[in-house]
PDB file of N, CA and C in Angstrom:
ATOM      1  N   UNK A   1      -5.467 144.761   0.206  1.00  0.00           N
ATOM      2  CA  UNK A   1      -5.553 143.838  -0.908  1.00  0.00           C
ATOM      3  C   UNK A   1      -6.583 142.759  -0.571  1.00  0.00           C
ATOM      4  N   UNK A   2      -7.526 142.721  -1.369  1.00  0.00           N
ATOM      5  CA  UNK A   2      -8.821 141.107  -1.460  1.00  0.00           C
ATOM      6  C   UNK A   2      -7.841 140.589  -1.207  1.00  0.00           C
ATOM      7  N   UNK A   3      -8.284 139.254  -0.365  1.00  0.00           N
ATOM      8  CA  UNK A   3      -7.714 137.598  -0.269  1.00  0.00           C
ATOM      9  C   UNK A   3      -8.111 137.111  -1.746  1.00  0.00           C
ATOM     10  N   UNK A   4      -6.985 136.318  -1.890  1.00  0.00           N
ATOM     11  CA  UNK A   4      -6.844 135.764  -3.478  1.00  0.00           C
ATOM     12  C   UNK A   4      -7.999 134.546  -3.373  1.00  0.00           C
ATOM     13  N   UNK A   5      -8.819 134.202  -4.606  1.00  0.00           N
ATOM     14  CA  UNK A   5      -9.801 133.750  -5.095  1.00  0.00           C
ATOM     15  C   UNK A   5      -9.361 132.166  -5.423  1.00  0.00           C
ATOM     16  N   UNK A   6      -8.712 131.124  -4.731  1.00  0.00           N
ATOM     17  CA  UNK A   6      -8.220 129.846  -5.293  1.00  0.00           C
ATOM     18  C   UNK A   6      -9.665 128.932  -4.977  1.00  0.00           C
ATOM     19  N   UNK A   7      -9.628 128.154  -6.388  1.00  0.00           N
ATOM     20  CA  UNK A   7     -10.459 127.558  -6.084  1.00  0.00           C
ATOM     21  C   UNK A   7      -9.730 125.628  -5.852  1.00  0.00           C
ATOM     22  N   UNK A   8     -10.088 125.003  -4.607  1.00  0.00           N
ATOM     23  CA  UNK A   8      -9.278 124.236  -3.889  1.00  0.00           C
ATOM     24  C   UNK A   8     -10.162 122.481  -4.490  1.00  0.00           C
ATOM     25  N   UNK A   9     -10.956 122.624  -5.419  1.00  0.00           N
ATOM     26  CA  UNK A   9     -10.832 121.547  -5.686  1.00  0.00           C
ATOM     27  C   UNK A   9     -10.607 121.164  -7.120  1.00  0.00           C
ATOM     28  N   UNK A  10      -9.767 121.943  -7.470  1.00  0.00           N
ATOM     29  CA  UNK A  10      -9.405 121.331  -8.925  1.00  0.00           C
ATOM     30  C   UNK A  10      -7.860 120.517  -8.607  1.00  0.00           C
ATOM     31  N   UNK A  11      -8.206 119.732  -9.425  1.00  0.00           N
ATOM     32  CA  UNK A  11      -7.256 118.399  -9.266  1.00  0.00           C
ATOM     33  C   UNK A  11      -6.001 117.955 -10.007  1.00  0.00           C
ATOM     34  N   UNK A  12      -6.279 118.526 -11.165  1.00  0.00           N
ATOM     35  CA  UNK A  12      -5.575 117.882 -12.673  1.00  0.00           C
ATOM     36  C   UNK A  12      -4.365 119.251 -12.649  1.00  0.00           C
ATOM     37  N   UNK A  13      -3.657 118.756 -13.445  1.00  0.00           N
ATOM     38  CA  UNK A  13      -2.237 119.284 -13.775  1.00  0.00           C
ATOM     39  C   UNK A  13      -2.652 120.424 -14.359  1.00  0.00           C
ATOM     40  N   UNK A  14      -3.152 120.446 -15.301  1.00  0.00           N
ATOM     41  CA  UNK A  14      -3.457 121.823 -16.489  1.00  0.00           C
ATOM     42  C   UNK A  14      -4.437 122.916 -15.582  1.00  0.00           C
ATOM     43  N   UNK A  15      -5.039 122.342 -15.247  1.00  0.00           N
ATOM     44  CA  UNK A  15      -6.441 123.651 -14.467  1.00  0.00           C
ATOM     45  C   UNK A  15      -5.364 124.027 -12.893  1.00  0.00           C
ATOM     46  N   UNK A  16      -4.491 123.242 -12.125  1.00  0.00           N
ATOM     47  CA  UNK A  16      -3.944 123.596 -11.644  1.00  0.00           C
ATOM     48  C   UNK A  16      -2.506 124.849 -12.073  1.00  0.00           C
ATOM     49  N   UNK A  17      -2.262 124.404 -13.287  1.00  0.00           N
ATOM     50  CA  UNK A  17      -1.506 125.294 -13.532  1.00  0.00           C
ATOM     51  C   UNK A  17      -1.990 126.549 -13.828  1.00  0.00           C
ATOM     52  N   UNK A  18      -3.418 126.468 -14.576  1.00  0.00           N
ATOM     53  CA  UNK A  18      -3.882 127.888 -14.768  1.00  0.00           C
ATOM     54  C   UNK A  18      -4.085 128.681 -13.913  1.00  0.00           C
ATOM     55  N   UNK A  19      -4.468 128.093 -12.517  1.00  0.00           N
ATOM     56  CA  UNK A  19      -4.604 128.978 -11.860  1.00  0.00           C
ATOM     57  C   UNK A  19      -3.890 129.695 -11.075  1.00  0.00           C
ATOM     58  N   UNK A  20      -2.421 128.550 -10.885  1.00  0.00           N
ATOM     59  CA  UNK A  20      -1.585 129.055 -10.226  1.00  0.00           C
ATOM     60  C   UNK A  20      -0.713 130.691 -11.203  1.00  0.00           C
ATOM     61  N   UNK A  21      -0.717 130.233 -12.735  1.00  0.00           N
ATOM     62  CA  UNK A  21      -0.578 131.050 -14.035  1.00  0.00           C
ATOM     63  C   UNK A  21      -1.380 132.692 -13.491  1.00  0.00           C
ATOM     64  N   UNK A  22      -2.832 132.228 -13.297  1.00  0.00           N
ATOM     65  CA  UNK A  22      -3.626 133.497 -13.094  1.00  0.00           C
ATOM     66  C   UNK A  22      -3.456 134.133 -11.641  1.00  0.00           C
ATOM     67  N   UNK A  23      -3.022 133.287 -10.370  1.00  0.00           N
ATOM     68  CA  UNK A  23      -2.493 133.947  -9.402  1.00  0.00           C
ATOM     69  C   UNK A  23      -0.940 134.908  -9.255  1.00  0.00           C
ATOM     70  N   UNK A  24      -0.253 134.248 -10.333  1.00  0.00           N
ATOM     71  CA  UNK A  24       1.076 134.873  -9.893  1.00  0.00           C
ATOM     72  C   UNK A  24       0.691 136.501 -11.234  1.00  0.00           C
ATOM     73  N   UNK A  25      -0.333 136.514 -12.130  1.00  0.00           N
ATOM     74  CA  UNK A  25      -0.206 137.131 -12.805  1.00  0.00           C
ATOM     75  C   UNK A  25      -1.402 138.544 -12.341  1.00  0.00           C
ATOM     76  N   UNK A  26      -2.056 138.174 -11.273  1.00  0.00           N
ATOM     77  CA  UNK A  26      -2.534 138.946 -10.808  1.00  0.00           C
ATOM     78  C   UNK A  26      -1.968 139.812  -9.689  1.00  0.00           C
ATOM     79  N   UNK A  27      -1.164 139.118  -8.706  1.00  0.00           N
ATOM     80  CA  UNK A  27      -0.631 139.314  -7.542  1.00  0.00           C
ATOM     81  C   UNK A  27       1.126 139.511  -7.194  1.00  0.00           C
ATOM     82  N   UNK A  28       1.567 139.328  -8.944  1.00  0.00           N
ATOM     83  CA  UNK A  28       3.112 139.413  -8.699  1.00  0.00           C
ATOM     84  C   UNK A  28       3.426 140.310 -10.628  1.00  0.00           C
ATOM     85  N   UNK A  29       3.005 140.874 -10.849  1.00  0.00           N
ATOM     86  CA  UNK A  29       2.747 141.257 -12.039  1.00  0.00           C
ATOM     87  C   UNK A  29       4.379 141.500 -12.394  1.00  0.00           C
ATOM     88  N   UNK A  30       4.640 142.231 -11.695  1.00  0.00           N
ATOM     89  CA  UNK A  30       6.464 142.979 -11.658  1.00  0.00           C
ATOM     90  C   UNK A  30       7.567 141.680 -11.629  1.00  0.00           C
ATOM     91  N   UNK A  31       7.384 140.370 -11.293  1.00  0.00           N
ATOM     92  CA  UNK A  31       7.900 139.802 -10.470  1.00  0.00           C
ATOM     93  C   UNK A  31       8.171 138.742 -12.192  1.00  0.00           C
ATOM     94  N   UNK A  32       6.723 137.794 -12.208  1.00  0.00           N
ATOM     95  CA  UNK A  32       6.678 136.825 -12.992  1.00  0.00           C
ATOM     96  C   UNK A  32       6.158 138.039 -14.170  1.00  0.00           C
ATOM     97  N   UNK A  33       6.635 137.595 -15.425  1.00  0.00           N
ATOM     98  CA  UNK A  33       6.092 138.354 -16.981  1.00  0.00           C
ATOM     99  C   UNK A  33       6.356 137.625 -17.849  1.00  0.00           C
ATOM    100  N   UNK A  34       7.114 136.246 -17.559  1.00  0.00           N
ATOM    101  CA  UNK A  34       7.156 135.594 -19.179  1.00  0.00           C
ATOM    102  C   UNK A  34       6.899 134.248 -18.896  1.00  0.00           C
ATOM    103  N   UNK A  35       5.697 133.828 -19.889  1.00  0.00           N
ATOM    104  CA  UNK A  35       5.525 132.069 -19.308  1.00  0.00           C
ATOM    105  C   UNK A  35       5.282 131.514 -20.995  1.00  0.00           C
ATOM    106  N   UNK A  36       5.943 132.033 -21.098  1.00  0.00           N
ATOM    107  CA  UNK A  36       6.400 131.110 -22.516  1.00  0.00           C
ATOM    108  C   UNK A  36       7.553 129.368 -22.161  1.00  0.00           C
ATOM    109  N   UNK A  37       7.124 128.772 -22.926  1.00  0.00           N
ATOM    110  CA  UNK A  37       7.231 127.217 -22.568  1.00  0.00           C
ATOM    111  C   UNK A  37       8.930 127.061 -21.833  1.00  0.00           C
ATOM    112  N   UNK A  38       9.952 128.063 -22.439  1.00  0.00           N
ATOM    113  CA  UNK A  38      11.540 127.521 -22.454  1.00  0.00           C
ATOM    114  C   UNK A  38      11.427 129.302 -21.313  1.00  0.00           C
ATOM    115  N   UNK A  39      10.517 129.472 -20.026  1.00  0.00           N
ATOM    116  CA  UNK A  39      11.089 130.073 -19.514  1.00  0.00           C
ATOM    117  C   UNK A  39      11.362 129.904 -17.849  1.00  0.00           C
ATOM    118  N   UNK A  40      12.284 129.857 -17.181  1.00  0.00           N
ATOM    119  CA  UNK A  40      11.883 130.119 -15.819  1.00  0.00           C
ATOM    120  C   UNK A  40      10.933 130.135 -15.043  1.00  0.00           C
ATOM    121  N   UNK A  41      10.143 130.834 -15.338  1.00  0.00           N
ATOM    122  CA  UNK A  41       8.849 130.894 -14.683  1.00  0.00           C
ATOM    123  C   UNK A  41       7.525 129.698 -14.881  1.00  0.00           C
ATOM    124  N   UNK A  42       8.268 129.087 -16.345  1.00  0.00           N
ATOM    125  CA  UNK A  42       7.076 128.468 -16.437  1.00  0.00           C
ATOM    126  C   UNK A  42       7.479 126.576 -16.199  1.00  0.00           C
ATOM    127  N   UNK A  43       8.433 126.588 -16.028  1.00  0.00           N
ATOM    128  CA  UNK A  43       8.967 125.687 -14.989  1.00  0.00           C
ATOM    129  C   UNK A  43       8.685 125.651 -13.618  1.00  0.00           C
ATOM    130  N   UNK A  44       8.769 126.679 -13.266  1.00  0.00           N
ATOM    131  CA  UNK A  44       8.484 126.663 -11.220  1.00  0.00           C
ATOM    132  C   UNK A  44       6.841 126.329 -11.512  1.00  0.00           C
ATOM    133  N   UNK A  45       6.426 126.612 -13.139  1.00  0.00           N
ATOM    134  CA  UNK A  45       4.620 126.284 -12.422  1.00  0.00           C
ATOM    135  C   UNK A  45       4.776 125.266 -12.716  1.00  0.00           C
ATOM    136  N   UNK A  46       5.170 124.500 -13.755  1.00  0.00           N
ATOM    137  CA  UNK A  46       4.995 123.153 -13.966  1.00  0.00           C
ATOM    138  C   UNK A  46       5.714 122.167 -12.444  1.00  0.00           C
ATOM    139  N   UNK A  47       6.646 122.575 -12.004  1.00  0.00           N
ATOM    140  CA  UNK A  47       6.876 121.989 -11.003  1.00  0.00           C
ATOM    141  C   UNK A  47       5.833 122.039  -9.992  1.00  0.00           C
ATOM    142  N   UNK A  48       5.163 122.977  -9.410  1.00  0.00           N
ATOM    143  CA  UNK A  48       4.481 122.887  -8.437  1.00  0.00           C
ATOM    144  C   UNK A  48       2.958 122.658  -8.719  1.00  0.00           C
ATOM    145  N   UNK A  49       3.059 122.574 -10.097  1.00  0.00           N
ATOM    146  CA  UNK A  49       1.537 122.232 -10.808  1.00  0.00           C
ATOM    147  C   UNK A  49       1.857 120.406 -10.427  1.00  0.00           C
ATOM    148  N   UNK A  50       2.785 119.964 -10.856  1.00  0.00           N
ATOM    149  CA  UNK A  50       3.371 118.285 -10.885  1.00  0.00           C
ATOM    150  C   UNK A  50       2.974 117.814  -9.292  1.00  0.00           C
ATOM    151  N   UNK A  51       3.588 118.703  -8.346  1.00  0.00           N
ATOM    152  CA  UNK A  51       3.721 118.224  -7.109  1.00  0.00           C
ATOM    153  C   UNK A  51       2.141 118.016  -6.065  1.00  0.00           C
ATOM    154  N   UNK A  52       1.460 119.349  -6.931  1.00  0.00           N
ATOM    155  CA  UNK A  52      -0.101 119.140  -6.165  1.00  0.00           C
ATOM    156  C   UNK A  52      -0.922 118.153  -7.297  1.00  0.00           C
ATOM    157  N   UNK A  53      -0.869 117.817  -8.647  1.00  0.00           N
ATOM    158  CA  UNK A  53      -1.312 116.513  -8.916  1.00  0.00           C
ATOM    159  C   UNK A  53      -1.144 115.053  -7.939  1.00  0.00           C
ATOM    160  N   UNK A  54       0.083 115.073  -8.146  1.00  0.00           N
ATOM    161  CA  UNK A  54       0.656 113.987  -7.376  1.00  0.00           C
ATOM    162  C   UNK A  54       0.349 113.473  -6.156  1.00  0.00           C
ATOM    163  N   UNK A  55       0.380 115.352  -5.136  1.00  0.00           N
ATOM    164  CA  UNK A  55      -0.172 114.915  -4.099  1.00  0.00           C
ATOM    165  C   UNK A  55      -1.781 114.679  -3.908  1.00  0.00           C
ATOM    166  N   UNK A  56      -2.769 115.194  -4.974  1.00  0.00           N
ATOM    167  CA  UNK A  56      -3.901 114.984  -4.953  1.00  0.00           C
ATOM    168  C   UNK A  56      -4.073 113.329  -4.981  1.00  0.00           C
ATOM    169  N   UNK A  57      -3.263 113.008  -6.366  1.00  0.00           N
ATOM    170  CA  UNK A  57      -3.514 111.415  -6.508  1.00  0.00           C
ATOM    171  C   UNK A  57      -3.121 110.524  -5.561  1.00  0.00           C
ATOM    172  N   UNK A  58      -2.278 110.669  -4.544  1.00  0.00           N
ATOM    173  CA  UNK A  58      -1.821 109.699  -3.206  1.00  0.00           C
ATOM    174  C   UNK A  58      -3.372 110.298  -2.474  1.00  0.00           C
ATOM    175  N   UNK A  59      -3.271 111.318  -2.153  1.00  0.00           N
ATOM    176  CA  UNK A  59      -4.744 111.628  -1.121  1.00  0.00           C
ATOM    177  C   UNK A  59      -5.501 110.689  -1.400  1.00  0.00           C
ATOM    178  N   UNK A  60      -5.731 110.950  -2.759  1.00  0.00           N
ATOM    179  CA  UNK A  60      -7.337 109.925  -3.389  1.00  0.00           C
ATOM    180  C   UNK A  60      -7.216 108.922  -2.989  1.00  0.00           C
ATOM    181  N   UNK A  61      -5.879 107.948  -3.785  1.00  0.00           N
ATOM    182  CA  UNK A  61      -5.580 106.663  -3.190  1.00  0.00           C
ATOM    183  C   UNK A  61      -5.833 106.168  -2.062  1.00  0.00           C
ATOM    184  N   UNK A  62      -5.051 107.189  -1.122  1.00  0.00           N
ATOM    185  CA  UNK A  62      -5.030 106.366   0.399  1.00  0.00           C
ATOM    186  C   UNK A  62      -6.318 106.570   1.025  1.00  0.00           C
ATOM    187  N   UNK A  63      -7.575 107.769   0.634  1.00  0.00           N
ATOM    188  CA  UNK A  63      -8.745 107.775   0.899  1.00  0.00           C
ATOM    189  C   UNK A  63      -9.482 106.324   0.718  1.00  0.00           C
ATOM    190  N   UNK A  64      -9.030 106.107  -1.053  1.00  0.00           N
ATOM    191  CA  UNK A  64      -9.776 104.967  -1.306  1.00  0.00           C
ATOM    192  C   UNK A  64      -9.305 103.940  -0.251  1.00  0.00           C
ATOM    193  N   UNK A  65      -8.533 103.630   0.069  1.00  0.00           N
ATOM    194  CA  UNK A  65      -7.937 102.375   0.844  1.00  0.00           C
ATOM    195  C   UNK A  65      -8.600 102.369   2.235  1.00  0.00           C
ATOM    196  N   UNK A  66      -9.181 103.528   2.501  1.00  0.00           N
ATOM    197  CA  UNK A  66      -9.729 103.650   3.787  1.00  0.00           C
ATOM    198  C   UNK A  66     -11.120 102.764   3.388  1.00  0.00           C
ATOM    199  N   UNK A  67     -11.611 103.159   2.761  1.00  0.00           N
ATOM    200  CA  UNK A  67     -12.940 102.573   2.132  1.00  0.00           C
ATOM    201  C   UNK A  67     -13.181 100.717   1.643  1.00  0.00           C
ATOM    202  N   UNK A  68     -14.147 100.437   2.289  1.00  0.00           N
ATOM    203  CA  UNK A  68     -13.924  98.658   2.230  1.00  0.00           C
ATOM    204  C   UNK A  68     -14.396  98.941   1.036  1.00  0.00           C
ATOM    205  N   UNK A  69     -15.236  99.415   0.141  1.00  0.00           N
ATOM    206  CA  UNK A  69     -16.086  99.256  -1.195  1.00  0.00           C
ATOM    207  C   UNK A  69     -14.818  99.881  -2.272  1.00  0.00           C
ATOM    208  N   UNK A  70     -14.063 100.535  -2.004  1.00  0.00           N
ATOM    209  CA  UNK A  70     -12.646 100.734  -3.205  1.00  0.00           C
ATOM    210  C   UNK A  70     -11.806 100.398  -2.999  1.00  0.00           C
ATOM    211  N   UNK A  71     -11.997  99.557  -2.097  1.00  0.00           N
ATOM    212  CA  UNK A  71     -10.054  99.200  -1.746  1.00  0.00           C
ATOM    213  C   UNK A  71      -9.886  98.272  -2.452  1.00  0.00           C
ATOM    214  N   UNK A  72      -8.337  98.047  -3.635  1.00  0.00           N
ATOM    215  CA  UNK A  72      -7.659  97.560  -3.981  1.00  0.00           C
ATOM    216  C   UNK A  72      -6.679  96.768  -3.776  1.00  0.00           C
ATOM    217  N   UNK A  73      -6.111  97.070  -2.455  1.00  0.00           N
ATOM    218  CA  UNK A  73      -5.103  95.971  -1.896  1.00  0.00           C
ATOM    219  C   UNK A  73      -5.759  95.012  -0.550  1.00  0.00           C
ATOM    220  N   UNK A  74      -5.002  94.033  -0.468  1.00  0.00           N
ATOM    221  CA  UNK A  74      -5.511  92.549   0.089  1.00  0.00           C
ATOM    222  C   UNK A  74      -5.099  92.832   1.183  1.00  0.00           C
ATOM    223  N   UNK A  75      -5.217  92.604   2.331  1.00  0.00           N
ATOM    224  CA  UNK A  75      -4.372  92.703   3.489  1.00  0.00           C
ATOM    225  C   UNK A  75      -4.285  90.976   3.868  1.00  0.00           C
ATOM    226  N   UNK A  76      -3.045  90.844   4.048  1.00  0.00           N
ATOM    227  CA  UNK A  76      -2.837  89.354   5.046  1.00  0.00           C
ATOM    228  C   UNK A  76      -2.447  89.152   5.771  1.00  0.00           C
ATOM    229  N   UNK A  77      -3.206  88.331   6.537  1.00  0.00           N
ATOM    230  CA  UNK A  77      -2.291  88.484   7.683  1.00  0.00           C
ATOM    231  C   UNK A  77      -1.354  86.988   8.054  1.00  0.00           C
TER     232      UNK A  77
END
């Protein structure tokens, strides 16, 4: 079997879900078959579509904070 085709910098909720949508529908065909809105399956994507937004947006954040030119919070000492 090819190694699956993810492409690792999409960020957003929706393009994450598609692809995770087009991986399980390529690679689990028997498995996942219904992603209609009120099903099982399309819950576990929205969940794990939610969880890599989320974690993208802390990454970004705490990147920015590394950065003197975006950082947002004050430090005091």
């Amino acid at each position: 079997m090819a190694s699956p085709n993810i492409d690792y910098t999409t960020r957003d909720f929706a393009s994450v879900r598609q692809q995770l949508q087009n991986y399980a529908v390529s690679y689990y065909p028997e498995t996942f078959q219904d992603y209609s809105n009120n099903s099982i399956e399309s819950l576990l994507l929205d969940l794990m579509s939610g969880s890599i937004d989320l974690l993208s947006y802390n990454t970004d954040n705490n990147f920015n904070e590394t950065q003197l030119t975006y950082a947002q919070q004050s430090v005091r000492y």
